[in-house]
Protein backbone atom coordinates (compact mmCIF):
# COMPACT_ATOMS: atom_id res chain seq x y z
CA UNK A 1 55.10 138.92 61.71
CA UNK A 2 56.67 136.21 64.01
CA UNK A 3 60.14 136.73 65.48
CA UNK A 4 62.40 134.47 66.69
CA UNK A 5 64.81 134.24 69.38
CA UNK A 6 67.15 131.31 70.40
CA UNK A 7 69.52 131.31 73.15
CA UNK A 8 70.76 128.41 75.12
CA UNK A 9 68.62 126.07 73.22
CA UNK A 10 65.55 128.04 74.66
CA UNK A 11 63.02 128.88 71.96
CA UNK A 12 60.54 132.30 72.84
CA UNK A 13 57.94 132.83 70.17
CA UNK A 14 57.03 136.09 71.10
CA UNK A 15 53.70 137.89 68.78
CA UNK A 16 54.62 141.18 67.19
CA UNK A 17 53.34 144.55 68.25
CA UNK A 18 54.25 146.47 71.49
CA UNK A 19 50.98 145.27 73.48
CA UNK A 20 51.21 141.72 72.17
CA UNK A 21 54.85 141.93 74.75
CA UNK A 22 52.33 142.32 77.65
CA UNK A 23 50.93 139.03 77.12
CA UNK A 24 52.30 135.06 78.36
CA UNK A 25 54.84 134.06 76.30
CA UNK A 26 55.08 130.44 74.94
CA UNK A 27 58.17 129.23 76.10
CA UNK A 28 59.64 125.33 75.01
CA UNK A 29 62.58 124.55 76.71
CA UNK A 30 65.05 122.08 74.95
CA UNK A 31 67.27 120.19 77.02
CA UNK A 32 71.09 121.40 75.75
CA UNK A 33 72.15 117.31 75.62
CA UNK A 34 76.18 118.14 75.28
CA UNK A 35 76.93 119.39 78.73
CA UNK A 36 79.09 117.18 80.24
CA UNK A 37 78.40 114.26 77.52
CA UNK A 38 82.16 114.46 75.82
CA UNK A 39 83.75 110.71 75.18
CA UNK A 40 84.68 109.77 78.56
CA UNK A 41 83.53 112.61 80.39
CA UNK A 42 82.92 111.38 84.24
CA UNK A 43 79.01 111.72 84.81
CA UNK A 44 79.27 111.30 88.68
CA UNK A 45 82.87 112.62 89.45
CA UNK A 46 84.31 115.98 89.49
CA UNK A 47 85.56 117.12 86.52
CA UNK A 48 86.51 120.98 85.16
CA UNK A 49 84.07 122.07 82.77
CA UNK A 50 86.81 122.33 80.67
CA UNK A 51 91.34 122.77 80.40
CA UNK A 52 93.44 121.22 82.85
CA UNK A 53 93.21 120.14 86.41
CA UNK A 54 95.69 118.61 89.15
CA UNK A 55 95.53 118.13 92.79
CA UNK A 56 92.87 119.10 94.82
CA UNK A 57 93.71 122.66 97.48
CA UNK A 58 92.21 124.08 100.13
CA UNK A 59 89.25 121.36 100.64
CA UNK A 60 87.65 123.39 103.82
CA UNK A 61 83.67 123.40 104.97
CA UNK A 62 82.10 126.54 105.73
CA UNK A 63 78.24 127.85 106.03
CA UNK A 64 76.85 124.78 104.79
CA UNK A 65 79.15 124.28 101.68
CA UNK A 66 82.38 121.96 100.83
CA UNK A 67 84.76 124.03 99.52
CA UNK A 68 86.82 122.25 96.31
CA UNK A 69 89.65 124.29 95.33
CA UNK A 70 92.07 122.96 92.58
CA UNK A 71 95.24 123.16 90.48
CA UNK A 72 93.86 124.49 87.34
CA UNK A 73 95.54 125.81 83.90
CA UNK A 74 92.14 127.87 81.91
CA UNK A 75 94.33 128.20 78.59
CA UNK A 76 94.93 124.40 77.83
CA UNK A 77 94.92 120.76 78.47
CA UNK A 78 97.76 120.27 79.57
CA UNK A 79 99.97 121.51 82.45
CA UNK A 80 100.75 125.60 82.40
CA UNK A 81 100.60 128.62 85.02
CA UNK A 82 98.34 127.65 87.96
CA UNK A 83 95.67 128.74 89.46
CA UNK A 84 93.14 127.78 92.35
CA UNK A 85 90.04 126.88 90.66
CA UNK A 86 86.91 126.42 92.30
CA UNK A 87 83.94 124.65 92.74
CA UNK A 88 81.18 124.41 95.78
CA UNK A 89 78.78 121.88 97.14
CA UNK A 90 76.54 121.47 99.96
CA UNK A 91 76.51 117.00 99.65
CA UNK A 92 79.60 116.74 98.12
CA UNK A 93 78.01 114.94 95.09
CA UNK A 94 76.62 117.97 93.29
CA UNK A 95 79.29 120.69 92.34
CA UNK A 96 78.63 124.07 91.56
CA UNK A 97 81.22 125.67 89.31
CA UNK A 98 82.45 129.23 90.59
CA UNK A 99 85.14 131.51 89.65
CA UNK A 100 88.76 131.24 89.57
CA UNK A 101 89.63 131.80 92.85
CA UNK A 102 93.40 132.66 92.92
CA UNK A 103 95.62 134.10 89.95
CA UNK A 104 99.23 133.80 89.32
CA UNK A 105 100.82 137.30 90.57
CA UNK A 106 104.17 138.99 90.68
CA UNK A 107 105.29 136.23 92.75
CA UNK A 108 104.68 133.43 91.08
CA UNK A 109 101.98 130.86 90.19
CA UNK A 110 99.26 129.83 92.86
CA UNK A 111 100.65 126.04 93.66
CA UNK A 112 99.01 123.08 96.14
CA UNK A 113 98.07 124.31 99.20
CA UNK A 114 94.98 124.53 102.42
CA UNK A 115 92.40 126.46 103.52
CA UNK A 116 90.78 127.16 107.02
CA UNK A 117 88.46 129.22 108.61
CA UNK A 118 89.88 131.60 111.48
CA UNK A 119 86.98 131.46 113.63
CA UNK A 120 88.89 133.16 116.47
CA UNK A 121 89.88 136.04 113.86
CA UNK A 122 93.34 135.18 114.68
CA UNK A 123 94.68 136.90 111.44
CA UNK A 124 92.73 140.12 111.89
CA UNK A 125 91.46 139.53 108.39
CA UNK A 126 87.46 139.18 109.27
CA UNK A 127 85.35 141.23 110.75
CA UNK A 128 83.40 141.01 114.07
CA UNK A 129 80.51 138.26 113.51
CA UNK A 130 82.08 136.96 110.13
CA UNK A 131 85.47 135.04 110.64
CA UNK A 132 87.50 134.68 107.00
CA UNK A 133 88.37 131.69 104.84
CA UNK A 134 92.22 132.10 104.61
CA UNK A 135 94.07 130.25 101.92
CA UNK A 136 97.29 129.18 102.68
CA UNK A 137 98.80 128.25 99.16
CA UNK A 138 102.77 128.02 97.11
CA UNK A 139 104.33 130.62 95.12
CA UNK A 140 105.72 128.72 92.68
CA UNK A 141 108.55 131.55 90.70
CA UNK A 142 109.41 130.25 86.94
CA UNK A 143 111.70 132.54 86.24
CA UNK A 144 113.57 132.16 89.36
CA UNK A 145 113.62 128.04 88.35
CA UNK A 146 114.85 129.15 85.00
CA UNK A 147 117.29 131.33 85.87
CA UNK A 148 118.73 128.76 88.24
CA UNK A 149 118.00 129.86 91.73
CA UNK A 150 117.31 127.01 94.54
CA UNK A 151 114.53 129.66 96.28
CA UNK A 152 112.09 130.09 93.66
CA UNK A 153 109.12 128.37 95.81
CA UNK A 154 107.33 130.32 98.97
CA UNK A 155 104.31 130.30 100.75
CA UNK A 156 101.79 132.88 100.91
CA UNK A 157 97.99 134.02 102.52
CA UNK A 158 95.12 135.46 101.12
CA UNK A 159 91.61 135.81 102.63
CA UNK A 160 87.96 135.57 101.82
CA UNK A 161 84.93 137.21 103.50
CA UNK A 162 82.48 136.49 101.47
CA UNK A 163 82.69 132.30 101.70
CA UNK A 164 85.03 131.83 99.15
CA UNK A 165 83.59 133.85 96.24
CA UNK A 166 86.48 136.41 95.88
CA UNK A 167 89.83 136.78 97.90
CA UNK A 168 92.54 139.31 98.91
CA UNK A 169 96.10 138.61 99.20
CA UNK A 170 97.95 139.21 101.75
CA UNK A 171 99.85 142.25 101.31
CA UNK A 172 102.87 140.92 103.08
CA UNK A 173 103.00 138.08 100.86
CA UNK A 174 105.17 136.21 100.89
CA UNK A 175 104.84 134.75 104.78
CA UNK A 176 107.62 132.06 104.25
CA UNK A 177 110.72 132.98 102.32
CA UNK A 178 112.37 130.19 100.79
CA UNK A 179 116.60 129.57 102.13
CA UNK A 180 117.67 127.40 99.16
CA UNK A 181 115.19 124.49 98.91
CA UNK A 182 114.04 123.44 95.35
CA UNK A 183 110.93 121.65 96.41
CA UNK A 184 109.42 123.30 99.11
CA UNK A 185 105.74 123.79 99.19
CA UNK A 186 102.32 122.39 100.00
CA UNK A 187 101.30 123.82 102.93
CA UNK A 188 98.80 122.20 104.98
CA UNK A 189 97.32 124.56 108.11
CA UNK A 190 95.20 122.82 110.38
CA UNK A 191 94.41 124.55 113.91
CA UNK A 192 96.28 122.86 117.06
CA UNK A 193 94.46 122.21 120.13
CA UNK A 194 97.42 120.63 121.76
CA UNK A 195 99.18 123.98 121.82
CA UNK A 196 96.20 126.27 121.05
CA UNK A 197 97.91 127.52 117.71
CA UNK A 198 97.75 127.45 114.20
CA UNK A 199 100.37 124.37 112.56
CA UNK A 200 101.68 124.23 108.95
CA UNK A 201 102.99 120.78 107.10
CA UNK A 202 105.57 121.98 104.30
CA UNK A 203 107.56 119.53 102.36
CA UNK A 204 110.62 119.99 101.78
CA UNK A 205 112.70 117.80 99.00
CA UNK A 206 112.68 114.27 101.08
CA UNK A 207 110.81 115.51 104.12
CA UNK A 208 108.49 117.23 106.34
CA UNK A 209 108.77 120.69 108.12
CA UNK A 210 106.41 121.56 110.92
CA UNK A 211 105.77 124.87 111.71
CA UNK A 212 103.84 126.80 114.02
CA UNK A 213 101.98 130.53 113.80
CA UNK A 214 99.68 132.27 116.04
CA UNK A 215 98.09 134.70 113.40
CA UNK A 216 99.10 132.51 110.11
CA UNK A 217 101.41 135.33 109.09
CA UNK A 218 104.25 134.71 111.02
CA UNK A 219 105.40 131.31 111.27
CA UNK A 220 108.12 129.47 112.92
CA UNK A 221 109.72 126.24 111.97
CA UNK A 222 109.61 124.01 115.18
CA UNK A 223 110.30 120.41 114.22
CA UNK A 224 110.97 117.94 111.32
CA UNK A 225 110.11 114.25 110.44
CA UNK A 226 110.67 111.52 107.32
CA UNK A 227 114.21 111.76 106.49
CA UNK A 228 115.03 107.94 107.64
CA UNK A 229 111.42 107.16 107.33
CA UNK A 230 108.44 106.06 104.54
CA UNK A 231 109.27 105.75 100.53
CA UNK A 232 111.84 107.96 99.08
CA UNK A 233 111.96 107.01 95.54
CA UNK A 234 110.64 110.44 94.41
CA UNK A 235 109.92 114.44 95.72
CA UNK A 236 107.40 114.39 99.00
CA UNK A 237 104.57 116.91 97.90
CA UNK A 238 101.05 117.65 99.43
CA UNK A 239 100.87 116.53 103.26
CA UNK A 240 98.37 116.29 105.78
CA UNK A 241 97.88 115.03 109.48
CA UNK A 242 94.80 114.32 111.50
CA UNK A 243 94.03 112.74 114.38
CA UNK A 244 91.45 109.17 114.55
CA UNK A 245 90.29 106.47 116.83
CA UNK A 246 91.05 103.31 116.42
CA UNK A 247 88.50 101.08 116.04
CA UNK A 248 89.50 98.07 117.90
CA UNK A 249 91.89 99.50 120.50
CA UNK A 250 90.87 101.94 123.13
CA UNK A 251 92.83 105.04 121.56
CA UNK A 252 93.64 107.69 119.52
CA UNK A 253 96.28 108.02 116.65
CA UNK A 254 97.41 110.05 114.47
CA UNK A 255 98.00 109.54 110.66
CA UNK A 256 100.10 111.28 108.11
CA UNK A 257 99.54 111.67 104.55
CA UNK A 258 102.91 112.08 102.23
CA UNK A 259 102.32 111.83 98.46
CA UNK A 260 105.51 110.82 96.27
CA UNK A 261 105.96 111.12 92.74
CA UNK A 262 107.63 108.93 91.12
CA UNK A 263 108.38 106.21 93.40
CA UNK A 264 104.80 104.64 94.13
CA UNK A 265 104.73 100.25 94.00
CA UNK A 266 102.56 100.30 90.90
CA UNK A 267 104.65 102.86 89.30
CA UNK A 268 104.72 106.62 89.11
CA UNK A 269 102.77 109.02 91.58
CA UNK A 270 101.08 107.33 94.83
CA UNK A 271 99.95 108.64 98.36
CA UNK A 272 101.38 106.56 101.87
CA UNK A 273 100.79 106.96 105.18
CA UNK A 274 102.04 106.87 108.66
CA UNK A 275 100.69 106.15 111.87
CA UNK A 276 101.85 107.59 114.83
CA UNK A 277 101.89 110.16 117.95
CA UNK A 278 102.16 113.71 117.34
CA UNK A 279 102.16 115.82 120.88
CA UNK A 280 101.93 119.50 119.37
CA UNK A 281 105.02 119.87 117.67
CA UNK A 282 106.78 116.70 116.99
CA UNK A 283 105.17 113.53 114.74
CA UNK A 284 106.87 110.30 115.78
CA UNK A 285 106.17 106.39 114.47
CA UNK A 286 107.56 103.07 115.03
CA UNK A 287 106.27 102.04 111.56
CA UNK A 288 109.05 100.52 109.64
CA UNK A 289 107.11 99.39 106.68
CA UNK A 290 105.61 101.85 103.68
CA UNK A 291 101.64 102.03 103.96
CA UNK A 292 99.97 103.16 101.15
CA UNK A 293 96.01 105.00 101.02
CA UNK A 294 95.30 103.51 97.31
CA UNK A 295 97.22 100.80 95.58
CA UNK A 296 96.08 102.05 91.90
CA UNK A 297 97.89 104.18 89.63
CA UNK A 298 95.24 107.15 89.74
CA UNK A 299 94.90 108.03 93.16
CA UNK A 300 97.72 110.79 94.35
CA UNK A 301 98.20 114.30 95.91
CA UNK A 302 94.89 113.66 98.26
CA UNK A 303 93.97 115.48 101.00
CA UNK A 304 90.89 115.93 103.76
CA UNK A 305 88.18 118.42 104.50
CA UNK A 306 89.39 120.90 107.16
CA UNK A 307 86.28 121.55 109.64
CA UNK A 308 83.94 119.17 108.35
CA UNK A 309 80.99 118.38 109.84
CA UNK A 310 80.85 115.69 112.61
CA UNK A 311 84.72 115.34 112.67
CA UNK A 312 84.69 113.52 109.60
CA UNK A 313 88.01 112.95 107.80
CA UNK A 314 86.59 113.43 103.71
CA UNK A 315 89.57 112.55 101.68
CA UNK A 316 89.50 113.43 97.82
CA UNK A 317 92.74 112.88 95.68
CA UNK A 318 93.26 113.80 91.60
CA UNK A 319 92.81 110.92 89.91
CA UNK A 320 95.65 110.88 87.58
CA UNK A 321 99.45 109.96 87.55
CA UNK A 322 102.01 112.20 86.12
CA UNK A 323 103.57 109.76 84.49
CA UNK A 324 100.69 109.79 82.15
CA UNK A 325 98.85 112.59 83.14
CA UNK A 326 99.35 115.18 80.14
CA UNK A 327 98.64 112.52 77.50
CA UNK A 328 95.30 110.65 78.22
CA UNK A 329 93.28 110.76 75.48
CA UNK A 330 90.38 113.86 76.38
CA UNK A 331 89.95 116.97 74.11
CA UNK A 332 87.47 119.28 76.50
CA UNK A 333 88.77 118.84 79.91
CA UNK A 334 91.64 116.50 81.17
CA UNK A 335 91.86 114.88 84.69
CA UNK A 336 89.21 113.81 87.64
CA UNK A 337 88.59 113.54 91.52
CA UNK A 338 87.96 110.82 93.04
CA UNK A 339 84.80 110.16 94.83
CA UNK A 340 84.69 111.71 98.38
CA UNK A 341 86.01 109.22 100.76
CA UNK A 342 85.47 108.84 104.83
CA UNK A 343 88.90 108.05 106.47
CA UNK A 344 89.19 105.39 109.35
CA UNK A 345 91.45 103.31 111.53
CA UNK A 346 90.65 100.23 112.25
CA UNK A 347 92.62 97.22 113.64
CA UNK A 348 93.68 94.04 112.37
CA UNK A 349 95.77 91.03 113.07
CA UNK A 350 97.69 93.98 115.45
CA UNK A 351 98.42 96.73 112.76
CA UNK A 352 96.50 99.73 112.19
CA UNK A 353 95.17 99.85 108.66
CA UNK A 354 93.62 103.40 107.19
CA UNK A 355 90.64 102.28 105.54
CA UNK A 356 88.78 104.65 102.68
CA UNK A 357 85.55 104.32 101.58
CA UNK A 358 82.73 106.18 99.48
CA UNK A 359 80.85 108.86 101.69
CA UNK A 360 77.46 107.58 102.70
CA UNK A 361 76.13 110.44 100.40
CA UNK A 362 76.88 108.72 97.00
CA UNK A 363 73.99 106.12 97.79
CA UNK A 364 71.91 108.94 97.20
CA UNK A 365 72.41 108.91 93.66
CA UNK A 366 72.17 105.34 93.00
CA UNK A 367 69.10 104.48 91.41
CA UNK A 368 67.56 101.53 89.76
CA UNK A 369 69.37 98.20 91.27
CA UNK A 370 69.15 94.92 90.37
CA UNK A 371 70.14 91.74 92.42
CA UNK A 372 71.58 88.62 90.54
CA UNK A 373 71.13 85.12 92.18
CA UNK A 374 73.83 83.98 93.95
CA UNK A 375 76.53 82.30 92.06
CA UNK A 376 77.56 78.60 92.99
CA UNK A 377 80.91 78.25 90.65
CA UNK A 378 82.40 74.44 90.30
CA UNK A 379 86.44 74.72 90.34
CA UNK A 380 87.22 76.30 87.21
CA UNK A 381 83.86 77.81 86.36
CA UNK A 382 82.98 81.21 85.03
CA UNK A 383 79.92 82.67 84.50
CA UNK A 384 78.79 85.60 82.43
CA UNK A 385 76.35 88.29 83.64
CA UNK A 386 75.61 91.05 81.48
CA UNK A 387 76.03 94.75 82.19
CA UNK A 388 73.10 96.86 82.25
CA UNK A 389 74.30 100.09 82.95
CA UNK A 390 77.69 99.89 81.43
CA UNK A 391 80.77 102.73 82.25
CA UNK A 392 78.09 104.00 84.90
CA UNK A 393 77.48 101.69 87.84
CA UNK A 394 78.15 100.51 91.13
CA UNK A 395 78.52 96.86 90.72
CA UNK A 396 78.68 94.79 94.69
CA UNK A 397 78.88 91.41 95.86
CA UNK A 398 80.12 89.45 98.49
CA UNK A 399 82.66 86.79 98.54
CA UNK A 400 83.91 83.78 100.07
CA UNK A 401 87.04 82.50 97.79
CA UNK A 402 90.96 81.48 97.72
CA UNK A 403 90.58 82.39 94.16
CA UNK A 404 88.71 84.16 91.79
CA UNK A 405 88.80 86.71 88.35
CA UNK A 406 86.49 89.31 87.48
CA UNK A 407 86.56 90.28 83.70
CA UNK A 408 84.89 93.48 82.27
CA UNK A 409 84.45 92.84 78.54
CA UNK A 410 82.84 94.64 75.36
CA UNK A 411 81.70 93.28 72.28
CA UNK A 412 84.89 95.59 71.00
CA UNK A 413 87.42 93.03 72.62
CA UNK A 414 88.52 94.95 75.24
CA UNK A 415 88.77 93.70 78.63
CA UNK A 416 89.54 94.60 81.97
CA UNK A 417 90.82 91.93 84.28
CA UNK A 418 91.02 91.87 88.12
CA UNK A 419 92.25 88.37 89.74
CA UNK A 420 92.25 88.04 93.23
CA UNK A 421 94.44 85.49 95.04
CA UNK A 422 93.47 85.55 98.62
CA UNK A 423 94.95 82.22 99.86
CA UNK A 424 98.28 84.40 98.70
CA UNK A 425 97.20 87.38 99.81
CA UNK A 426 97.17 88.92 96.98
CA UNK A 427 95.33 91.08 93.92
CA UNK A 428 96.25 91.66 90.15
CA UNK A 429 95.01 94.36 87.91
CA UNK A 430 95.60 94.13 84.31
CA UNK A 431 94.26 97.26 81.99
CA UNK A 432 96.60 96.07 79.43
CA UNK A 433 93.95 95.29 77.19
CA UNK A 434 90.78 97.60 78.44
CA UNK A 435 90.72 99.67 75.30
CA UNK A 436 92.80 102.68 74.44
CA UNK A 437 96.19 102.38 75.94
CA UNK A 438 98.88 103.31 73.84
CA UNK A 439 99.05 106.89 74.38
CA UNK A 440 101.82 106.21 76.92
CA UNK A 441 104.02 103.23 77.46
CA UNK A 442 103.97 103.82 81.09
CA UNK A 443 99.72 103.53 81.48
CA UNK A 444 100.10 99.92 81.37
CA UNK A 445 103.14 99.09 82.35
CA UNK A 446 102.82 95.68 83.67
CA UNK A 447 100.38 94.04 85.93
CA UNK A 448 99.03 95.94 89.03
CA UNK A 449 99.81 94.09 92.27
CA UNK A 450 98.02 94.60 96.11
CA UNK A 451 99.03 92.77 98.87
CA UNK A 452 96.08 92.46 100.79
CA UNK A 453 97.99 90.75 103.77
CA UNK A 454 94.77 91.27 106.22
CA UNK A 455 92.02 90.56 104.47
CA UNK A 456 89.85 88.39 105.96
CA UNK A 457 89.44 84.86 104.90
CA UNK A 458 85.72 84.58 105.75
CA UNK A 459 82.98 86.51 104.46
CA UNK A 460 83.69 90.02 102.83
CA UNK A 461 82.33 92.84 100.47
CA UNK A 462 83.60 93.76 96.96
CA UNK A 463 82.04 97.53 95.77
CA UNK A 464 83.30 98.61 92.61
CA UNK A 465 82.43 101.89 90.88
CA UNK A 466 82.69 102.64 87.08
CA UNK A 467 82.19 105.71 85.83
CA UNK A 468 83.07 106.06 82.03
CA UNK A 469 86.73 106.01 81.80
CA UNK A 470 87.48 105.05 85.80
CA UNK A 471 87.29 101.80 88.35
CA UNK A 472 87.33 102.65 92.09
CA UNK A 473 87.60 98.80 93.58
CA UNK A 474 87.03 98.58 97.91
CA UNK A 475 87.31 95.53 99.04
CA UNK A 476 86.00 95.00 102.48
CA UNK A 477 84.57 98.55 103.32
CA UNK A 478 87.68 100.20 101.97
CA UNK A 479 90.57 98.16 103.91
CA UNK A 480 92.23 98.05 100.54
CA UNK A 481 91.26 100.27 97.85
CA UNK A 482 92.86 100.54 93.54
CA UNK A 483 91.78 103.56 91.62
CA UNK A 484 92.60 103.11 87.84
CA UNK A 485 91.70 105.03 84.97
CA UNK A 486 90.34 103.02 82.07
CA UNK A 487 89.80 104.38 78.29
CA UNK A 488 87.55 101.37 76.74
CA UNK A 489 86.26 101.76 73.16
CA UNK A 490 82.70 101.19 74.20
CA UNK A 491 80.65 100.77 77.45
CA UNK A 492 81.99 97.63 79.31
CA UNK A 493 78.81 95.18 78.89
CA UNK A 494 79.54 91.83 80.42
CA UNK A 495 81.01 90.69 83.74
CA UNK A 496 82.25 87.74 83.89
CA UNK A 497 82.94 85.56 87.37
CA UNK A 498 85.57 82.75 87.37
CA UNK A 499 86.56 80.63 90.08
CA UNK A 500 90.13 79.58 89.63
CA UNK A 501 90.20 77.40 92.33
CA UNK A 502 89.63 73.64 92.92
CA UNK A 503 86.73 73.93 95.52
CA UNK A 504 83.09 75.32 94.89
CA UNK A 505 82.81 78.86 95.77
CA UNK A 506 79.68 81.07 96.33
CA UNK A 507 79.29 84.61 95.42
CA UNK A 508 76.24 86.63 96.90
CA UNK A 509 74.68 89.18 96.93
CA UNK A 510 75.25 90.56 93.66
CA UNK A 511 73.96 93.64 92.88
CA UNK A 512 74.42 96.21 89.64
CA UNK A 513 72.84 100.03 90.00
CA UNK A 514 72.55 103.24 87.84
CA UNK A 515 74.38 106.15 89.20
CA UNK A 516 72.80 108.95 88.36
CA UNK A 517 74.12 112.01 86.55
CA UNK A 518 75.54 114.53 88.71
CA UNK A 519 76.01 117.54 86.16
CA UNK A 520 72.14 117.95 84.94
């Protein structure tokens, strides 16, 4: 008699008979091909397994791992009651799926917020030799919005001791009570060595509150900033500050993060940033113009690593736009992260410019490149180089042009068109065409612009990353940056290179790699 027994697409042939279970099984193990395989399923970007995600929380480092906490509805695919879901990595590449960390409660759903560890035991939640994770995160009350109320959004705690795995909340929850604001939440905690305290960002409507705790229960609003400053065509959500060198000048600044939905220059949701002094309590700037981290439409509510290793500032934002967000067309999961990105200030032409650019750990998982000969274009020339690896690459090169177009095509006729005008200091993005598209009127919405006032006119790298149904473009080590989601009816399989201007140009250096799969 021969049983047998399947589960998870492993096969056990096991011989009948009592002593026959003594003896080595034969054991064929079949590799389950649908994990992470959906249409347009990310292969090296974070994703939820499956339902709904939004903005990244509580991105803290602890013990070796990177902490990725996230807005996250389990019962569908589009927006609902959140929670903090949760995923763990020790490179940042490779995630780890864990629990959901933080459920709604009697106070409301878990919204955007931090996390940091207490090492001092500050909050009395740890114990002597193991200092706690503490969560710092919104209470978001529906049926206090539905019922009318202004107050219906507060902050509370809660605490982890065993590295993030499970959490208590704070019993005195919650630690900020609300006096009549309608959007007031985010909090971002980071620890202050200027006054040797803990300091919370909270947004507030059109603004930013800054408040300080010595125990992160009880907290004290000491100073404000934004009113008369940055963009203000839409709410200020998810804040963060963080101090940087400035490459090129002999100090320190510091830089503030503000996301603002709608009222971004491509249209919809969009991140900007400030540089300036902050001395403890008050943030100050003499910047006049808006800045903004990522020109794209799919790069908002970002945030950085809180005690990351090295002092590195790790940025990761949701790469989405709720102007869109609910209605892109995924079944399984909806919404992405983008890759990991180190944050820097460098200086240029006298401004301070926050560049963002891949974490040196993604070159790990590229894998099988190729180098194309350099490309001598005539005024008016393209040239056509196919696509080996298709929606999963890393595609570089770099350029010395007024004028040029990069097209991503398909034998399906879609296309994806970049055109970058540097005598005009400029760059166009056009996804009008780039395959599915009519889900919402406002995913195309015109042509993308970038200024790109700095770049320089010599010599400078172009790094593009596509990953099924995304483009992450850097040009020159991440001065600017465009993060678009693309939905193309097949794998993109040419590239083609056109000089639109009247001289000879040369493009070198070009380069196309595999990224490897991250979910195997």
């Amino acid at each position: 008699m021969l049983k047998f027994i399947v589960k998870s697409f492993i096969f056990l042939i096991v011989l009948n008979s009592c002593k026959d279970l003594e003896k080595p099984q034969a054991v064929m193990e079949v590799e389950d091909v649908s994990y992470y395989t959906e249409p347009y399923r990310p292969q090296f970007h974070f994703t939820p397994e499956k339902k709904w995600m939004n903005d990244p929380n509580g991105l803290v480092y602890k013990d070796s791992t990177y902490h990725l906490f996230y807005q996250y509805y389990p019962d569908s695919t589009v927006w609902g009651p959140m929670h903090w879901g949760h995923a763990t990595s020790a490179d940042l590449i490779h995630w780890k799926h864990k629990p959901i960390a933080l459920f709604p409660d009697e106070h409301g759903y878990i919204f955007s917020g931090s996390a940091v560890v207490d090492k001092n035991n500050t909050s009395g939640f740890g114990m002597e030799g193991n200092p706690p994770l503490v969560a710092i995160f919104t209470y978001h009350d529906m049926e206090g919005e539905k019922s009318g109320r202004d107050n219906y959004q507060t902050q509370g705690i809660a605490y982890s001791l065993d590295n993030g795995d499970s959490w208590t909340k704070y019993e005195g929850n919650p630690v900020i009570m609300n006096e009549g604001m309608r959007d007031f939440r985010d909090p971002k905690v980071f620890w202050n060595e200027l006054k040797k305290n803990w300091t919370l960002l909270l947004v507030a409507g059109d603004h930013l509150q800054i408040w300080h705790s010595a125990d992160l229960k009880e907290w004290e609003k000491v100073s404000e900033f934004g009113k008369d400053k940055g963009a203000h065509g839409g709410v200020w959500e998810c804040p963060d500050m963080f101090k940087l060198p400035a490459d090129g000048t002999d100090e320190e600044k510091w830089v503030l993060l503000i996301s603002i939905n709608p009222g971004a220059p491509n249209g919809g949701s969009g991140t900007q940033y400030f540089v300036g002094d902050f001395d403890g309590t008050t943030f100050t700037t003499d910047q006049e113009v808006s800045k903004w981290v990522d020109m794209g439409r799919d790069d908002y509510a970002g945030v950085t690593y809180n005690n990351a290793p090295n002092n590195e500032r790790i940025f990761i934002g949701w790469m989405s736009n709720w102007a869109y967000a609910r209605d892109t067309p995924t079944e399984v999961w909806r919404s992405a992260m983008t890759v990991p990105r180190n944050l820097s200030l460098k200086s240029n032409n006298g401004e301070l410019e926050l560049y963002s650019y891949p974490v040196s750990q993604l070159n790990r998982i590229i894998e099988h490149s190729y180098e194309e000969p350099a490309l001598e274009l005539k005024a008016l020339q393209r040239r056509k180089i196919p696509l080996k690896y298709g929606n999963q690459s890393e595609i570089v090169f770099r350029l010395n042009s007024p004028n040029t177009q990069w097209i991503f095509s398909n034998m399906e006729g879609d296309s994806l068109e970049i055109q970058l005008d540097n005598m005009n200091k400029m760059l166009w993005l056009d996804r009008s065409k780039s395959g599915k598209v009519d889900f919402k009127e406002e995913f195309v919405n015109g042509k993308q612009r970038m200024p790109i006032p700095n770049l320089p006119d010599g010599d400078f790298e172009v790094r593009m990353l596509l990953d099924q149904s995304s483009l992450e473009l850097f040009l020159n080590k991440g001065q600017y940056v465009m993060t678009n989601q693309i939905f193309p009816n097949a794998d993109y399989t040419v590239l083609t290179m056109e000089n639109l201007s009247d001289t000879e140009i040369k493009i070198d250096s070009i380069s196309e790699s595999k990224m490897m799969r991250v979910w195997d």
